[in-house]
PDB file of N, CA and C in Angstrom:
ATOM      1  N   UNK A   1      -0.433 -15.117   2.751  1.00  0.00           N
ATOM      2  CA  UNK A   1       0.813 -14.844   2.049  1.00  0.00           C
ATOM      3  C   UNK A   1       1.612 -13.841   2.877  1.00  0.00           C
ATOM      4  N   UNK A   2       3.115 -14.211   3.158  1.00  0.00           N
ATOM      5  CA  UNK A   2       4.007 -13.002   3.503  1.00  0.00           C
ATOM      6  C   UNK A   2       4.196 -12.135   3.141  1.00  0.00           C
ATOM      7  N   UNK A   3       4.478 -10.707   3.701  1.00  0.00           N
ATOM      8  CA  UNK A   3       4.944  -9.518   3.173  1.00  0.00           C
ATOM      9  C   UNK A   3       5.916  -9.797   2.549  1.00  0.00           C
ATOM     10  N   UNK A   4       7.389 -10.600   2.562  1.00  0.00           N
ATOM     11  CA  UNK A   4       7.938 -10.619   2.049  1.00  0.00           C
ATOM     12  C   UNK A   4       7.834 -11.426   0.151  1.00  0.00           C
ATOM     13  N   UNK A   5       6.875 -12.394   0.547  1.00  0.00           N
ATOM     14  CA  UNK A   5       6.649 -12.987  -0.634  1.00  0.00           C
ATOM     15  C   UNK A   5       5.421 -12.095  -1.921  1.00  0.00           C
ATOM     16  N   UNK A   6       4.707 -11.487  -1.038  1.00  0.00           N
ATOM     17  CA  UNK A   6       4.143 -10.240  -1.906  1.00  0.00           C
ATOM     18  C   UNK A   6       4.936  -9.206  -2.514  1.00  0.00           C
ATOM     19  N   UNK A   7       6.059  -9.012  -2.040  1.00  0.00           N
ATOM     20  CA  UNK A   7       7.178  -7.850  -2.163  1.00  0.00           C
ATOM     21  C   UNK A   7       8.013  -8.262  -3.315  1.00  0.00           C
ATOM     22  N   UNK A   8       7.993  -9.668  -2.878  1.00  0.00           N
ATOM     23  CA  UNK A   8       8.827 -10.872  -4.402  1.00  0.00           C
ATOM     24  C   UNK A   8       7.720 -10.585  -5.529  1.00  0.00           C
ATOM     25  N   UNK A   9       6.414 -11.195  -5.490  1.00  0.00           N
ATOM     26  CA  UNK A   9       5.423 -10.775  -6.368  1.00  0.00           C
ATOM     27  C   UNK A   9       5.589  -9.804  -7.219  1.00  0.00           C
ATOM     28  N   UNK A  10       5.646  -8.759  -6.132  1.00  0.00           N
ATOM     29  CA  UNK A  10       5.709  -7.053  -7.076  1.00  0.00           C
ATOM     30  C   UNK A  10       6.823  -6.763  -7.503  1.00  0.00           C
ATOM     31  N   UNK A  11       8.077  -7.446  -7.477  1.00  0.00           N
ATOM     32  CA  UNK A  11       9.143  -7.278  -8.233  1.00  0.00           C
ATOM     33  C   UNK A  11       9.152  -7.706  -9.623  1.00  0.00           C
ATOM     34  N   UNK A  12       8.614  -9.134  -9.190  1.00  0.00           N
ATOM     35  CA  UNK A  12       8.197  -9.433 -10.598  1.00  0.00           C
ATOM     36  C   UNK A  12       7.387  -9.437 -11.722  1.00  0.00           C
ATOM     37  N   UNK A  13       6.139  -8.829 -11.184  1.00  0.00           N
ATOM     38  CA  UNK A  13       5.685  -7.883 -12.179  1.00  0.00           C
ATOM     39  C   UNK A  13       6.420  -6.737 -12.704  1.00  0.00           C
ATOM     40  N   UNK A  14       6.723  -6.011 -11.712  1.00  0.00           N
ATOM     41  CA  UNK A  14       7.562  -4.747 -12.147  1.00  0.00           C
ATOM     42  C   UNK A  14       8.495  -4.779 -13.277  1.00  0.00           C
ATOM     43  N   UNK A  15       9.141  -6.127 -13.273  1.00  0.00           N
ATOM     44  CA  UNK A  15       9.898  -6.572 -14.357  1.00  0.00           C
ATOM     45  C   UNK A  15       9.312  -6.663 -15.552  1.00  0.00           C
ATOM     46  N   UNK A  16       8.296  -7.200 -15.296  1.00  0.00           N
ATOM     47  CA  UNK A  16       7.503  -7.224 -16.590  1.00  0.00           C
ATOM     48  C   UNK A  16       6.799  -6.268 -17.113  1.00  0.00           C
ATOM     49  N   UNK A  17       6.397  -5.297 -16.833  1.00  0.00           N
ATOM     50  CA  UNK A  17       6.205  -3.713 -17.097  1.00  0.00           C
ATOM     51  C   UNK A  17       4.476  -3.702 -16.842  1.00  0.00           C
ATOM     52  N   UNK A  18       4.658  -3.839 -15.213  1.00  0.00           N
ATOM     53  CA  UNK A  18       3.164  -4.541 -14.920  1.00  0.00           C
ATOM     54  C   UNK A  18       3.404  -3.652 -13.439  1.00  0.00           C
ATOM     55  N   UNK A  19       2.865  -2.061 -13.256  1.00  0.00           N
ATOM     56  CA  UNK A  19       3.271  -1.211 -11.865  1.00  0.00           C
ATOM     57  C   UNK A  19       2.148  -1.737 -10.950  1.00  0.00           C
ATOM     58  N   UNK A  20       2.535  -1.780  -9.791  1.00  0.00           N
ATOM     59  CA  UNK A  20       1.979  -2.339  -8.492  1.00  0.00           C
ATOM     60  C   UNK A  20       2.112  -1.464  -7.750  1.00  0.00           C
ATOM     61  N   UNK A  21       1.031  -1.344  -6.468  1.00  0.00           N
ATOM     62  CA  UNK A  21       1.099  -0.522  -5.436  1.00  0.00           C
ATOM     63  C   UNK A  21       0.587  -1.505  -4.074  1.00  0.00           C
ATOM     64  N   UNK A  22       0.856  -1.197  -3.014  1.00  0.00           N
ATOM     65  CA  UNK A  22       0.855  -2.317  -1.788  1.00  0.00           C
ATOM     66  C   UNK A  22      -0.359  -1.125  -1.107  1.00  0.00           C
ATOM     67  N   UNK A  23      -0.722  -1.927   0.024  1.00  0.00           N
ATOM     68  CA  UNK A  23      -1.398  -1.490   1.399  1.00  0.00           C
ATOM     69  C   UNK A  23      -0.970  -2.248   2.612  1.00  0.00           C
ATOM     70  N   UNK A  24      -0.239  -1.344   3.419  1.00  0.00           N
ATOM     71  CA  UNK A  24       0.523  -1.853   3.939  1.00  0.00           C
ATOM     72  C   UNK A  24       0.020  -1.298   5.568  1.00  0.00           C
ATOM     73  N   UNK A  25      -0.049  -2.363   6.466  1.00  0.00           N
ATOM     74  CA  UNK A  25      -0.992  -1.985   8.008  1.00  0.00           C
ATOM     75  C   UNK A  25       0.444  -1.899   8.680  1.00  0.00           C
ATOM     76  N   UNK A  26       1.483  -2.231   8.775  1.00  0.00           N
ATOM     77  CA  UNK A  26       3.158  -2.378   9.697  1.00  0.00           C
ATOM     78  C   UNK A  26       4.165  -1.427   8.439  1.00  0.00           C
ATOM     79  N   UNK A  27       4.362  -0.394   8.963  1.00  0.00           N
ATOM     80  CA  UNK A  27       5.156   0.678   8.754  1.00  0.00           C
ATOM     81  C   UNK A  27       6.666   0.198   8.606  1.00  0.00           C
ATOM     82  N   UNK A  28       6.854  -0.980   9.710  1.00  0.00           N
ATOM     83  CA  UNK A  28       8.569  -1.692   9.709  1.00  0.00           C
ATOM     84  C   UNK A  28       8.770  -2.369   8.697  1.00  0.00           C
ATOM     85  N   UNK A  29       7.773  -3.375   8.426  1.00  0.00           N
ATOM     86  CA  UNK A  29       7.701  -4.157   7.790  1.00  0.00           C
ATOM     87  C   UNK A  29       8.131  -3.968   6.262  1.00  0.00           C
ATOM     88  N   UNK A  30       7.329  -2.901   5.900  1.00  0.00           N
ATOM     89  CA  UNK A  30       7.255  -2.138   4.531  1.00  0.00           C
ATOM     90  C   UNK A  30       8.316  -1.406   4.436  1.00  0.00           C
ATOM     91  N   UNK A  31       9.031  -0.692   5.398  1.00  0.00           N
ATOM     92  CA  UNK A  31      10.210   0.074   5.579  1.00  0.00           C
ATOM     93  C   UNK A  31      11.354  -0.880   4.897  1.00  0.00           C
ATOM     94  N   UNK A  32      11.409  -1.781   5.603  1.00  0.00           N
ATOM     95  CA  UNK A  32      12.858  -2.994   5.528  1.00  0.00           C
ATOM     96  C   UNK A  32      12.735  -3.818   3.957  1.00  0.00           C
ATOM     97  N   UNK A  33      11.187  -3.953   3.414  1.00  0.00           N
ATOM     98  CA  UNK A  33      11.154  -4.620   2.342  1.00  0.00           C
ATOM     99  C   UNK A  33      11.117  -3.934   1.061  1.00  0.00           C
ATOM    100  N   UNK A  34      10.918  -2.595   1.089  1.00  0.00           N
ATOM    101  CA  UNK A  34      11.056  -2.125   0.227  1.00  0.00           C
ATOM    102  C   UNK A  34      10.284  -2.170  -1.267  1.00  0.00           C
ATOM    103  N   UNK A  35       8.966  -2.274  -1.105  1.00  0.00           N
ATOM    104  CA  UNK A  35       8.009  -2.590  -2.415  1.00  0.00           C
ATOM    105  C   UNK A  35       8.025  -1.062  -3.383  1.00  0.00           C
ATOM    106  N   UNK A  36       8.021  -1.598  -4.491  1.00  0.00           N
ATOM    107  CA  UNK A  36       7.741  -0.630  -5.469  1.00  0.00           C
ATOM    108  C   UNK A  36       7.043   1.152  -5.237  1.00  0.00           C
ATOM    109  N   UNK A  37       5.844   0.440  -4.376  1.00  0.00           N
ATOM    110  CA  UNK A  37       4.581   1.252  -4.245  1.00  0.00           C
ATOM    111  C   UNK A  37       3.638   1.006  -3.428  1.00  0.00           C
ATOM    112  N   UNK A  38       4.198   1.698  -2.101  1.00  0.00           N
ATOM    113  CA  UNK A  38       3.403   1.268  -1.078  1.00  0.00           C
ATOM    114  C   UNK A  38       2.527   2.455  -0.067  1.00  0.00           C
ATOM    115  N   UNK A  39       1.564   2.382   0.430  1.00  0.00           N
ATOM    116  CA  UNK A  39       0.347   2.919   1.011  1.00  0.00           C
ATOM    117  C   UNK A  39       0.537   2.516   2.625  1.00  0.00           C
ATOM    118  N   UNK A  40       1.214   3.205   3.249  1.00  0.00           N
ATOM    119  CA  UNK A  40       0.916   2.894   4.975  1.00  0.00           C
ATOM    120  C   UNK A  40      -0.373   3.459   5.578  1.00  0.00           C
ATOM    121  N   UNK A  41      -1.133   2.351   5.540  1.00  0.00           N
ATOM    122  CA  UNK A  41      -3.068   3.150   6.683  1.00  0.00           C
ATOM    123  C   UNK A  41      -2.703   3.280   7.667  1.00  0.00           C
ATOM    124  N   UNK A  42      -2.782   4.072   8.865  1.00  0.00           N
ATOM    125  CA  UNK A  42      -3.122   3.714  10.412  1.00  0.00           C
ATOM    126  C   UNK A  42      -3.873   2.968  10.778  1.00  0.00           C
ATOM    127  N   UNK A  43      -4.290   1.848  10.641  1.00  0.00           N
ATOM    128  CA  UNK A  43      -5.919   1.107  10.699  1.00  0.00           C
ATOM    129  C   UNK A  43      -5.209  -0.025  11.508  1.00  0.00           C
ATOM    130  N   UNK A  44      -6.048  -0.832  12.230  1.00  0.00           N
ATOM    131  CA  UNK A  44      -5.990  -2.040  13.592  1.00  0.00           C
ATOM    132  C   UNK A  44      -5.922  -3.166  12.189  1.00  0.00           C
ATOM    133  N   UNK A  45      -4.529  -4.001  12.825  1.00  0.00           N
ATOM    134  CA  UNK A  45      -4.699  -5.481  11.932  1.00  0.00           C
ATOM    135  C   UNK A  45      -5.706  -6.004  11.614  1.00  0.00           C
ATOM    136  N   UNK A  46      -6.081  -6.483  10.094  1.00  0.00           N
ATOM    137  CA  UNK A  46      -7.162  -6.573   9.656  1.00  0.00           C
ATOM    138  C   UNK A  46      -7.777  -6.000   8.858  1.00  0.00           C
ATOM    139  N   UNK A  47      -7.398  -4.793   8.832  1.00  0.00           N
ATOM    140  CA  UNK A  47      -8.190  -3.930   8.652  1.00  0.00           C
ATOM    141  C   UNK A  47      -7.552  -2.702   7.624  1.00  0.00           C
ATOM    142  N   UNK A  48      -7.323  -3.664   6.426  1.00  0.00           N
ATOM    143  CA  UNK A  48      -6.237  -2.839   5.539  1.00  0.00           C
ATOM    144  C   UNK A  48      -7.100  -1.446   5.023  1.00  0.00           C
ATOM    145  N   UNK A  49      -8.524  -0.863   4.778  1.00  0.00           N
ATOM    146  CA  UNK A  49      -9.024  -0.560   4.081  1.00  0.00           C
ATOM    147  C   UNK A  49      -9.841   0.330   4.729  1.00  0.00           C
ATOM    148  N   UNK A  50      -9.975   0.284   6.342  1.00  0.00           N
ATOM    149  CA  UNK A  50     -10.582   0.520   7.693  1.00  0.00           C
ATOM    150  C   UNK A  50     -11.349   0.426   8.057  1.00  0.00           C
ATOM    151  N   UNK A  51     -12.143   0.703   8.721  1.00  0.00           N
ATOM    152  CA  UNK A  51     -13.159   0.896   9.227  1.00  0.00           C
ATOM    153  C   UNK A  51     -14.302  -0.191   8.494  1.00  0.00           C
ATOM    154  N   UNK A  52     -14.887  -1.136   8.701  1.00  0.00           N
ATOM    155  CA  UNK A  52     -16.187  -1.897   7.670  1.00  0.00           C
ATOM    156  C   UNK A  52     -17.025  -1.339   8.042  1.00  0.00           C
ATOM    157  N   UNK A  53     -17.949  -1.474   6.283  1.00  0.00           N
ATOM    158  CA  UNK A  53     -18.911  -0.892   6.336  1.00  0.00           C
ATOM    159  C   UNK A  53     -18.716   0.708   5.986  1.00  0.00           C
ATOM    160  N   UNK A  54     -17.585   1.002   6.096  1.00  0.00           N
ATOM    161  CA  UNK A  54     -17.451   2.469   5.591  1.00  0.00           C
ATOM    162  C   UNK A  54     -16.685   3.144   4.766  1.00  0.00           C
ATOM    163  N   UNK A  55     -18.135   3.146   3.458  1.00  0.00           N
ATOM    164  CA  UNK A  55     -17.185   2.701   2.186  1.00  0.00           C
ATOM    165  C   UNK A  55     -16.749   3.862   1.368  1.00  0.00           C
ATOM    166  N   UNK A  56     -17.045   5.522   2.344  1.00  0.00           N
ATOM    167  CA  UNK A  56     -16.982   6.537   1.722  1.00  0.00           C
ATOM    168  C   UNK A  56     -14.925   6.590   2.517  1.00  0.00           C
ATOM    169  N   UNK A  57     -14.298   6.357   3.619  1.00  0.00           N
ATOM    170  CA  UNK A  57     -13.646   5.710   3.790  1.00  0.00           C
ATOM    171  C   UNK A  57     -12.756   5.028   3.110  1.00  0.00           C
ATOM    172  N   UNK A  58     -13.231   3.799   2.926  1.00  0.00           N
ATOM    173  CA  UNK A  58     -12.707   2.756   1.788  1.00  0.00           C
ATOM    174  C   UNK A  58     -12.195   3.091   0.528  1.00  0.00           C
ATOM    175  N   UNK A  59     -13.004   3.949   0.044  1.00  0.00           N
ATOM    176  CA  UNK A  59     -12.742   4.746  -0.900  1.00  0.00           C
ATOM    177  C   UNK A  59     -11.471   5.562  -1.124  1.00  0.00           C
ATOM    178  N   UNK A  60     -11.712   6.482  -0.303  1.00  0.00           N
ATOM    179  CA  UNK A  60     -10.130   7.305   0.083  1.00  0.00           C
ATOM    180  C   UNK A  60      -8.782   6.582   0.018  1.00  0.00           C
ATOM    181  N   UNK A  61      -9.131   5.615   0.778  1.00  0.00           N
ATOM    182  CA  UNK A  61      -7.933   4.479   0.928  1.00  0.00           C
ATOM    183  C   UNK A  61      -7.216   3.678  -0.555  1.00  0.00           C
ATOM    184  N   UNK A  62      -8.527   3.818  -1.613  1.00  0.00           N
ATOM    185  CA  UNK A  62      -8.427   2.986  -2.578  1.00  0.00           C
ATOM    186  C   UNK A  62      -7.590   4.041  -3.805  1.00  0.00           C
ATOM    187  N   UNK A  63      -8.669   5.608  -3.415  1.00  0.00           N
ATOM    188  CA  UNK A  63      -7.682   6.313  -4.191  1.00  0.00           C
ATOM    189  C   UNK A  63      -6.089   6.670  -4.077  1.00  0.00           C
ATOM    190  N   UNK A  64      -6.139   6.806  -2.581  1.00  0.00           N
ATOM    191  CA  UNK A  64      -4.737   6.832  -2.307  1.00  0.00           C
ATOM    192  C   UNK A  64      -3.874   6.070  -2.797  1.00  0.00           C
ATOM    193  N   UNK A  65      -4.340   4.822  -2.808  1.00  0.00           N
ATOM    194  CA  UNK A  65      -3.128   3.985  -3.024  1.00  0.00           C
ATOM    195  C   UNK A  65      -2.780   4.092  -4.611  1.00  0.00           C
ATOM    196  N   UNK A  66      -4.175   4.452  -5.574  1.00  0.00           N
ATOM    197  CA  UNK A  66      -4.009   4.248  -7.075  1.00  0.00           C
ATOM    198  C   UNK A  66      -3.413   5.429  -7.418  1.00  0.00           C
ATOM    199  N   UNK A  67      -3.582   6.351  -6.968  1.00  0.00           N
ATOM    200  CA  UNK A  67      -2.570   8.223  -7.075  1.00  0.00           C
ATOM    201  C   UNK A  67      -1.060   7.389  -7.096  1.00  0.00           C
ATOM    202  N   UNK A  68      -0.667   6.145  -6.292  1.00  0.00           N
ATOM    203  CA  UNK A  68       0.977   5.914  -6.185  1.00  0.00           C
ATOM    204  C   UNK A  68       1.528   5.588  -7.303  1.00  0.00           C
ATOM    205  N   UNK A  69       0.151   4.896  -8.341  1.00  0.00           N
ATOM    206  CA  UNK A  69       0.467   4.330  -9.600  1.00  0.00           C
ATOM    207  C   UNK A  69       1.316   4.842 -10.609  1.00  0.00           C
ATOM    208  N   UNK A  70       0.937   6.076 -10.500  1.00  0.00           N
ATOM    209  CA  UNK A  70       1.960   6.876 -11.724  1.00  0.00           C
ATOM    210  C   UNK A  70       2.929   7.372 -10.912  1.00  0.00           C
ATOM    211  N   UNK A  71       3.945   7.175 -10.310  1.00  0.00           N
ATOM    212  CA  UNK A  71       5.285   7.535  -9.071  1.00  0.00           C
ATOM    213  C   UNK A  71       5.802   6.627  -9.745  1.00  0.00           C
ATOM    214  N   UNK A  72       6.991   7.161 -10.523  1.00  0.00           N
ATOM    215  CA  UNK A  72       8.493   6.089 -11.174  1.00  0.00           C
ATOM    216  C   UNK A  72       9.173   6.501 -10.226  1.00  0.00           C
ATOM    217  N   UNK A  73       8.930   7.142  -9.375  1.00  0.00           N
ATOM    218  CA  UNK A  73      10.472   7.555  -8.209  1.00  0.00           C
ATOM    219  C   UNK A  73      10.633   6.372  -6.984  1.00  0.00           C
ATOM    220  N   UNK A  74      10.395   5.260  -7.059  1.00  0.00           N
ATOM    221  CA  UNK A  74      10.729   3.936  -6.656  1.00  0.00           C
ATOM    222  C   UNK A  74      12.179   3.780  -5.686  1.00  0.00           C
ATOM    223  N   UNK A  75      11.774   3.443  -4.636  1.00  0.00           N
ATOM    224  CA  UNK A  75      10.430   2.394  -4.191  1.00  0.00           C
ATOM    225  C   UNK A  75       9.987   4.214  -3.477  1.00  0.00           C
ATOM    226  N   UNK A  76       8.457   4.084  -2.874  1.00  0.00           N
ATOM    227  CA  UNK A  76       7.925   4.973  -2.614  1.00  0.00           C
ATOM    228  C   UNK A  76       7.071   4.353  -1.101  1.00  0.00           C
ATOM    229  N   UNK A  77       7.109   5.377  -0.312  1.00  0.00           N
ATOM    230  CA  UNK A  77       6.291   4.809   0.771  1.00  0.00           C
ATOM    231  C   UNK A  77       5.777   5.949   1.029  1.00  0.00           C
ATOM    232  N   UNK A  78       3.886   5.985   0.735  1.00  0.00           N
ATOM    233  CA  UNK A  78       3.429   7.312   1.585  1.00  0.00           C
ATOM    234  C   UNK A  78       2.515   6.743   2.384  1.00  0.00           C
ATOM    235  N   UNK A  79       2.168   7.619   3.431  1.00  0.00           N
ATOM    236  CA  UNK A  79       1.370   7.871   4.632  1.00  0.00           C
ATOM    237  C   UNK A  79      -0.001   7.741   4.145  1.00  0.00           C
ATOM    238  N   UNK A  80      -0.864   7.251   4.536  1.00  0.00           N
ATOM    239  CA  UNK A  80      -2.545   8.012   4.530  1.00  0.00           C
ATOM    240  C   UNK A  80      -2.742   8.110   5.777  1.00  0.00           C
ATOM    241  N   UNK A  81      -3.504   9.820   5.259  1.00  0.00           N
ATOM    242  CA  UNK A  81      -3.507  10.824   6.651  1.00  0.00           C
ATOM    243  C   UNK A  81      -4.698  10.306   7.108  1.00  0.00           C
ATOM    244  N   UNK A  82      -4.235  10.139   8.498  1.00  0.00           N
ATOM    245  CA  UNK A  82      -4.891   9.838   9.876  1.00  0.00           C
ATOM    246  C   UNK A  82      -5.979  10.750   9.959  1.00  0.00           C
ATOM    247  N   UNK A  83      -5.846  12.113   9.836  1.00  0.00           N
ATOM    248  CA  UNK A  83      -6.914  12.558   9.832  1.00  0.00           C
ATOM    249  C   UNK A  83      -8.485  12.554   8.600  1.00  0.00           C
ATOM    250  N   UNK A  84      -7.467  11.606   7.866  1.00  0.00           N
ATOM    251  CA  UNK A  84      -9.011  11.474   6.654  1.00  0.00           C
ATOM    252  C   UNK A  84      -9.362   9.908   7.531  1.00  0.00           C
ATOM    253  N   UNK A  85      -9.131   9.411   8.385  1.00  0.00           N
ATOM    254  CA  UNK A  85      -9.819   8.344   8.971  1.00  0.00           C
ATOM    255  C   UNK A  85     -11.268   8.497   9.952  1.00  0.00           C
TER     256      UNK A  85
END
């Protein structure tokens, strides 16, 4: 599925009073499309979540993105820090 057609997705939930948050590996990409609630990793294509196999890691990544959940200040784009990688 496209970024852009995921971005359609989360609009339309949003409409429906249904909040979404993205994970997003291309910083441009997410910049120009503008999703609700989005999570930029530093992580190599593929590899939305990082590192496999490392699930203390994975974790971080998962909270990060669910902390965006309660943000009505829309659309939102934060960072996960490079250095928790």
């Amino acid at each position: 599925m496209c970024n852009q057609t995921v971005c359609l997705v989360q609009a339309a939930l949003e409409r429906e009073g249904i909040t979404t948050v993205s994970i997003s590996l291309l910083r441009e990409v997410v910049s120009a499309l503008r999703p609700p609630r989005a999570l930029w990793v530093p992580f190599p294509m593929g590899y939305p979540m990082g590192k496999p196999n490392d699930a203390a890691l994975q974790h971080r990544v998962l909270a990060a993105a669910l902390t965006l959940l309660s943000r009505n200040d829309v659309p939102v784009l934060a960072d996960f820090p490079a250095d928790s990688c």
